[in-house]
C-alpha atoms as a PDB file:
ATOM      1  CA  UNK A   1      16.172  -0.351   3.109  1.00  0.00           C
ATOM      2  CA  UNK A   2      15.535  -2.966   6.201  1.00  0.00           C
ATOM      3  CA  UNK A   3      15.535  -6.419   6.144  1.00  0.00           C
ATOM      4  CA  UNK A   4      11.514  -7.381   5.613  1.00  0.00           C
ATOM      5  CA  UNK A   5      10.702  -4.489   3.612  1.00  0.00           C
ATOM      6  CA  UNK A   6      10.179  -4.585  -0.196  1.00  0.00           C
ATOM      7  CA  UNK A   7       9.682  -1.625  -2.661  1.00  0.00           C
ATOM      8  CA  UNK A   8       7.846  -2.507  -5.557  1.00  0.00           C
ATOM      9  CA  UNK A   9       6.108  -0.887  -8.901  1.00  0.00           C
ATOM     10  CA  UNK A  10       3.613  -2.226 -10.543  1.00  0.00           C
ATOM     11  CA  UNK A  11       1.626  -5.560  -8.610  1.00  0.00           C
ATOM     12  CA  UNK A  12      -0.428  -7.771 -10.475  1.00  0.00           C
ATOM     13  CA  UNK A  13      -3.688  -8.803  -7.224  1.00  0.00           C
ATOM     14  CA  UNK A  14      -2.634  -5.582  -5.614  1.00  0.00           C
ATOM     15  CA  UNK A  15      -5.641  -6.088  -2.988  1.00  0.00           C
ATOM     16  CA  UNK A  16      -4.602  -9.428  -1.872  1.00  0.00           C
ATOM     17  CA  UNK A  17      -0.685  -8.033  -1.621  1.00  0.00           C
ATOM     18  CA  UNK A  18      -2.321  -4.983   0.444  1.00  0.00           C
ATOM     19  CA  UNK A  19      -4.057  -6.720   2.579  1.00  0.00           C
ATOM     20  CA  UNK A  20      -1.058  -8.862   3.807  1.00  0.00           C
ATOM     21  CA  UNK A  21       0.779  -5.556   4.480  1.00  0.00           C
ATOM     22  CA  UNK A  22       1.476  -4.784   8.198  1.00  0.00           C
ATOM     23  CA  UNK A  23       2.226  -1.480   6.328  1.00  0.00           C
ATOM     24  CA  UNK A  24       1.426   0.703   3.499  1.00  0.00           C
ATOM     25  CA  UNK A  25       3.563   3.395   2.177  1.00  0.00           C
ATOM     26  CA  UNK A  26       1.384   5.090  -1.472  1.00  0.00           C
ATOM     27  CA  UNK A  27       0.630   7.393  -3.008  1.00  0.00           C
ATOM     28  CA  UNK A  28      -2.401   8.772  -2.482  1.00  0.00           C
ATOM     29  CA  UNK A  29      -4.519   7.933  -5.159  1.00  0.00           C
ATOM     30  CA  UNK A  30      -8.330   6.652  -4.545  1.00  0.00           C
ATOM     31  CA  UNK A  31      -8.167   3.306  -5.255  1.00  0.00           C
ATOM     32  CA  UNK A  32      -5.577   2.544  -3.152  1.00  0.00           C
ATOM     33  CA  UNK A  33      -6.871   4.332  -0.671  1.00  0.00           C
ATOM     34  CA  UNK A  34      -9.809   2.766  -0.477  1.00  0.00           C
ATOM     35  CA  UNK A  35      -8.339  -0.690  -0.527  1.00  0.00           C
ATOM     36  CA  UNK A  36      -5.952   0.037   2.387  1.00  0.00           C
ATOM     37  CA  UNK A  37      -9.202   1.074   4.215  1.00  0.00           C
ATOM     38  CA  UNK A  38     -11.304  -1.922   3.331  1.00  0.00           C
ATOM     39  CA  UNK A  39      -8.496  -4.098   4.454  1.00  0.00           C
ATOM     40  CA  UNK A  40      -7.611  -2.312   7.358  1.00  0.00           C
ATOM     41  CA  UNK A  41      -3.775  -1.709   6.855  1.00  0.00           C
ATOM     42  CA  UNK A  42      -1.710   1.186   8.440  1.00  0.00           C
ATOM     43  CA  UNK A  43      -0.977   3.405   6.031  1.00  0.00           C
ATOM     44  CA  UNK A  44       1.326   6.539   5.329  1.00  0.00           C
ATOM     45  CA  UNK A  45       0.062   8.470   2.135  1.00  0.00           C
ATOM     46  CA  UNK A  46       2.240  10.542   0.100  1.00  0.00           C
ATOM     47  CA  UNK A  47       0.140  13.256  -1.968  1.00  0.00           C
ATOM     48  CA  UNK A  48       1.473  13.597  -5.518  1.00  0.00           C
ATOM     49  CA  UNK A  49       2.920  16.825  -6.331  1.00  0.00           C
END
């Protein structure tokens, strides 16, 4: 891990720690998705198996 970075579970306000982000790495479910994309943050999905 890099200095900066942070790996976290669950996040109580998820959409105002999103849309902080420089960077999103998720899993690809919906609602994240779509609050990435309403707050404009790069992101990298990863699909669930």
């Amino acid at each position: 891990m890099r200095r900066g970075m942070c790996v976290v579970g669950f996040v109580p306000g998820l959409p105002a720690v999103l849309a902080a982000a420089d960077l999103a790495v998720a899993q690809g479910g919906l609602s994240t998705c779509l609050e990435l994309t309403a707050a404009c943050v790069s992101c990298l999905y990863v699909p669930l198996r």
